[in-house]
N, C-alpha and C. Protein backbone atom coordinates (compact mmCIF):
# COMPACT_ATOMS: atom_id res chain seq x y z
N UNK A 1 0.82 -1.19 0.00
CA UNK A 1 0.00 0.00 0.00
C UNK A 1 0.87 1.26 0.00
N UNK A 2 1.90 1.00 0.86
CA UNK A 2 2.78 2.66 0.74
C UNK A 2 3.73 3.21 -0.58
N UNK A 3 3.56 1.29 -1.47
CA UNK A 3 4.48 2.01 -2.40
C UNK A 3 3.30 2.48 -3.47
N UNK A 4 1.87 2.08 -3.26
CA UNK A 4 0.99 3.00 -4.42
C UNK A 4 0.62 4.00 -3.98
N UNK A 5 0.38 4.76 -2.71
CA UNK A 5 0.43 5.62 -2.00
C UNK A 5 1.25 7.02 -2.46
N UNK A 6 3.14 6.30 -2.47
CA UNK A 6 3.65 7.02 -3.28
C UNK A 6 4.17 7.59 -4.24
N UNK A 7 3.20 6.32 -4.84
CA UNK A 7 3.60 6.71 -6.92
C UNK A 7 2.30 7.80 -7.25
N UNK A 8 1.03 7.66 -6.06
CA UNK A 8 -0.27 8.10 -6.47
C UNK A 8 0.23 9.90 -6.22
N UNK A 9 1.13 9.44 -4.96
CA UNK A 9 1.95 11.25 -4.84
C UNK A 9 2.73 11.69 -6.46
N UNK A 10 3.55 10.93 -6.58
CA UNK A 10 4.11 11.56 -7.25
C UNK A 10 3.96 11.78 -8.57
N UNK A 11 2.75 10.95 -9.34
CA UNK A 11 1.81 11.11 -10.05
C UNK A 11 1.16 12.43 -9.81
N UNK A 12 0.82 12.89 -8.76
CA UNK A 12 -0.09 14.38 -8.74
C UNK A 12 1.25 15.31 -8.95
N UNK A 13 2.14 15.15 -8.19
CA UNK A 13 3.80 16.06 -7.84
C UNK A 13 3.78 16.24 -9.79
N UNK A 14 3.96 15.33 -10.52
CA UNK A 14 4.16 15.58 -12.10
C UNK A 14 3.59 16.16 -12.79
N UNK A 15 2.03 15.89 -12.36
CA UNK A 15 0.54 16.68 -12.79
C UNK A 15 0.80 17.89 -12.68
N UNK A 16 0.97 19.03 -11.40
CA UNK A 16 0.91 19.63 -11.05
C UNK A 16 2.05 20.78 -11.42
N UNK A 17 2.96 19.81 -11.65
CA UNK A 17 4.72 20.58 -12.53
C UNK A 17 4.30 21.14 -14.23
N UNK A 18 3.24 19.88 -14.71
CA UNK A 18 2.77 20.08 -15.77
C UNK A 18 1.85 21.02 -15.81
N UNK A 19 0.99 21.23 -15.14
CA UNK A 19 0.15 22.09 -15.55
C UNK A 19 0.96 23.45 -14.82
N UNK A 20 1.88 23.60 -14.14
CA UNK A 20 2.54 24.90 -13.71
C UNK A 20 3.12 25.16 -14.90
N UNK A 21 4.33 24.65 -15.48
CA UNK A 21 4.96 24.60 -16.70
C UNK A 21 4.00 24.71 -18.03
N UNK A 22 2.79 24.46 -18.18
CA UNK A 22 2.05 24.80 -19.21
C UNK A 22 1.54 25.90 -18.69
N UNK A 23 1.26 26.58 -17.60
CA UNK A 23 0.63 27.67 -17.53
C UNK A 23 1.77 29.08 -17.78
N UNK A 24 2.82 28.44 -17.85
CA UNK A 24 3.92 29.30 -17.83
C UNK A 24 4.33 29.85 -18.95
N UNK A 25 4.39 28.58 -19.67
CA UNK A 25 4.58 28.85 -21.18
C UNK A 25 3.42 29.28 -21.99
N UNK A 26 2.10 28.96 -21.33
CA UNK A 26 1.12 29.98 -21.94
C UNK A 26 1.03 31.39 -21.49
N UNK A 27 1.38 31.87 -20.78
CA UNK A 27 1.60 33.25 -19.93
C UNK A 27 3.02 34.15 -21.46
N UNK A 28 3.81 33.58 -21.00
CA UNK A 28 4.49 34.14 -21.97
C UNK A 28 4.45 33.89 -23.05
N UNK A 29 3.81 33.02 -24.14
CA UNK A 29 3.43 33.25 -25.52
C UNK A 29 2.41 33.95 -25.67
N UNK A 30 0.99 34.24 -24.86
CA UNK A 30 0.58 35.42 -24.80
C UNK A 30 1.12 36.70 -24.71
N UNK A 31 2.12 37.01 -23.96
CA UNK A 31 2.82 38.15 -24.13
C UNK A 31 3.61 38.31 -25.41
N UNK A 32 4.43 37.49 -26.09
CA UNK A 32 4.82 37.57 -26.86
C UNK A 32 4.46 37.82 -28.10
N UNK A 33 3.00 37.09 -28.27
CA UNK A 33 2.13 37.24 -29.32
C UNK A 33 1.04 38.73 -28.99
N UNK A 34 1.29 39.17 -27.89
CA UNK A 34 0.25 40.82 -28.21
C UNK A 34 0.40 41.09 -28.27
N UNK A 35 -0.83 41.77 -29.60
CA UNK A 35 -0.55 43.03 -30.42
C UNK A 35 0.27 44.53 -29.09
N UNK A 36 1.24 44.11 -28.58
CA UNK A 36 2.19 45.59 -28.05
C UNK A 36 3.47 45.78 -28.91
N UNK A 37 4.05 46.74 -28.53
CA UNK A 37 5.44 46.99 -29.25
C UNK A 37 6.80 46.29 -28.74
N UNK A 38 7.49 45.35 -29.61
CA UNK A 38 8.18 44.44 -29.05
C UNK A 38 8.97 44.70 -27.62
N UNK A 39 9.55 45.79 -27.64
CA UNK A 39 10.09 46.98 -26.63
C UNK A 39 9.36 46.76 -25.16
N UNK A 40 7.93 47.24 -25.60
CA UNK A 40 6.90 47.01 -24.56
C UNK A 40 7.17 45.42 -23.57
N UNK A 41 7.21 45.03 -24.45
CA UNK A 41 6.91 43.54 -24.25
C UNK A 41 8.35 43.03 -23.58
N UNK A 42 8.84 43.17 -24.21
CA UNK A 42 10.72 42.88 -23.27
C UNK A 42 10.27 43.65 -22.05
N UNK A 43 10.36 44.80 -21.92
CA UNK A 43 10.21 45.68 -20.48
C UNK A 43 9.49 44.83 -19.61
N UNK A 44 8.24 44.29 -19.84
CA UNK A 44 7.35 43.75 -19.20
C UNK A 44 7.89 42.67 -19.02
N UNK A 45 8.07 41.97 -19.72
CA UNK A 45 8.44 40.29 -19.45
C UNK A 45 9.75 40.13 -18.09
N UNK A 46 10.44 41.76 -18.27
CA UNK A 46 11.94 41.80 -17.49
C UNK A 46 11.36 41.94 -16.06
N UNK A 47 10.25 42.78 -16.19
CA UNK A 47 9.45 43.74 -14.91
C UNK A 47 9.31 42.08 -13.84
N UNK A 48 8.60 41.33 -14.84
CA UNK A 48 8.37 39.98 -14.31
C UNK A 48 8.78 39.20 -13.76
N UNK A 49 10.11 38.67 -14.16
CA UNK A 49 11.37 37.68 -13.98
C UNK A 49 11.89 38.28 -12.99
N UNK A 50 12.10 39.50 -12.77
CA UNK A 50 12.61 40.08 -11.48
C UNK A 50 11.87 40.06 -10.60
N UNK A 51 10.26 40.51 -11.05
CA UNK A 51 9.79 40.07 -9.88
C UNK A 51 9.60 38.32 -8.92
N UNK A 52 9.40 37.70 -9.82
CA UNK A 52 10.01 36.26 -9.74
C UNK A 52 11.03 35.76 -8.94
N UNK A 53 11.96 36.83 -9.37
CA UNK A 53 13.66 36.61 -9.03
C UNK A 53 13.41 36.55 -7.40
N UNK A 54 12.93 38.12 -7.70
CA UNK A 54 12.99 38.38 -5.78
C UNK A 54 12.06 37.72 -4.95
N UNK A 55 10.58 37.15 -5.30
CA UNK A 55 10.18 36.41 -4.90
C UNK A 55 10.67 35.02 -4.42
N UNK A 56 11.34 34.61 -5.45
CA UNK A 56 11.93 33.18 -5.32
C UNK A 56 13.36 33.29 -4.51
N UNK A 57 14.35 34.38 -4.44
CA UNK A 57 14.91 34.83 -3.50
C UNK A 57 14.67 35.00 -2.13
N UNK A 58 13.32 35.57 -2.07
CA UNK A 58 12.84 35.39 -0.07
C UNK A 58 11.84 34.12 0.29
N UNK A 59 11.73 33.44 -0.81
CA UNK A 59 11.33 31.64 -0.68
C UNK A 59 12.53 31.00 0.05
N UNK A 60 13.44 31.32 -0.90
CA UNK A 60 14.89 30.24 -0.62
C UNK A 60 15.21 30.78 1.00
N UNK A 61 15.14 32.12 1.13
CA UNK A 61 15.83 32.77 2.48
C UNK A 61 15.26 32.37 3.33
N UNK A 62 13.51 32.17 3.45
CA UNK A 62 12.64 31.95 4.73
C UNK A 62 13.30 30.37 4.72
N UNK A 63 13.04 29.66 3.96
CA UNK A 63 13.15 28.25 4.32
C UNK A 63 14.58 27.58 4.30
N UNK A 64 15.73 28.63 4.03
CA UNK A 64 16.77 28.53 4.97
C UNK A 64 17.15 28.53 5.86
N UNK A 65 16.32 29.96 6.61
CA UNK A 65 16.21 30.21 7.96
C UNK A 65 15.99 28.83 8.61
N UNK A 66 14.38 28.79 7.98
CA UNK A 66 13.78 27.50 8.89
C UNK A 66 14.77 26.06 8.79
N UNK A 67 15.47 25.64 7.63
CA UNK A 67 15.78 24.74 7.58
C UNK A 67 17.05 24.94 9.02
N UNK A 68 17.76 25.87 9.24
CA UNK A 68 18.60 26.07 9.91
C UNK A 68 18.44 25.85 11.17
N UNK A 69 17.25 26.71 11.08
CA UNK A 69 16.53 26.09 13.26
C UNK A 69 16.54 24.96 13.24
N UNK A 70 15.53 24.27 12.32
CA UNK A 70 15.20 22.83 12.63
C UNK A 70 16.56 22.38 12.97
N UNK A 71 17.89 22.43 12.03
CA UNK A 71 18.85 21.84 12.15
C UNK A 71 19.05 22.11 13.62
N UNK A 72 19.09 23.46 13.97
CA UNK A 72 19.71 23.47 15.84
C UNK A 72 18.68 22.86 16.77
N UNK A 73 17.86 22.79 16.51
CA UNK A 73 16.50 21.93 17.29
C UNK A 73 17.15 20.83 17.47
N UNK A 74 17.19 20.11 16.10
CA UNK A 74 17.56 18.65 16.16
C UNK A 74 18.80 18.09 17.31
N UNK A 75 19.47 19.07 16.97
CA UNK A 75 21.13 18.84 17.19
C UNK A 75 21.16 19.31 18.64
N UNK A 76 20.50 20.40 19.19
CA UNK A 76 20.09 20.36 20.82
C UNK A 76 19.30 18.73 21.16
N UNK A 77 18.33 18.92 20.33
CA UNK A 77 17.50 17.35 21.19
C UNK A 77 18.57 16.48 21.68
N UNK A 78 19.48 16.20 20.02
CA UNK A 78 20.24 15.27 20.59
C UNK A 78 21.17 15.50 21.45
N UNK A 79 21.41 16.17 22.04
CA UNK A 79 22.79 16.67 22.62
C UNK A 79 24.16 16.95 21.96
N UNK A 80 23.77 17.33 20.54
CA UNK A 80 25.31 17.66 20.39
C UNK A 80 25.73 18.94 20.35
């Protein structure tokens, strides 16, 4: 049971990459394809990715943090 359990996970985990990754690449071939001025459209797409950037920048930072406590949690429990 736990090993269909976790193919049934990672079956959704693939689903879910897929439809992120298709929503992604439909996001930006819409941009690419509207009627704006190519110019326009670079600016915007840049405006984006940075915002992205920095988003995905204070993702990595919070759950560094956290990964870091946990680590001293652990490592107090055990006594080292």
């Amino acid at each position: 049971m736990s090993d269909n359990n976790h193919e049934e996970k990672n079956a959704m985990l693939y689903l879910l990459a897929g439809v992120g990754l298709g929503a992604l690449i439909g996001v930006a071939a819409g941009m690419l394809f509207a009627p704006k001025a190519g110019s326009d459209t670079r600016d915007e797409l840049a405006g984006k990715f940075k915002e992205l950037k920095a988003k995905t920048e204070g993702w990595i930072a919070e759950h560094k943090a956290k990964g870091k406590e946990a680590l001293e949690e652990a490592a107090d429990a055990i006594g080292a």
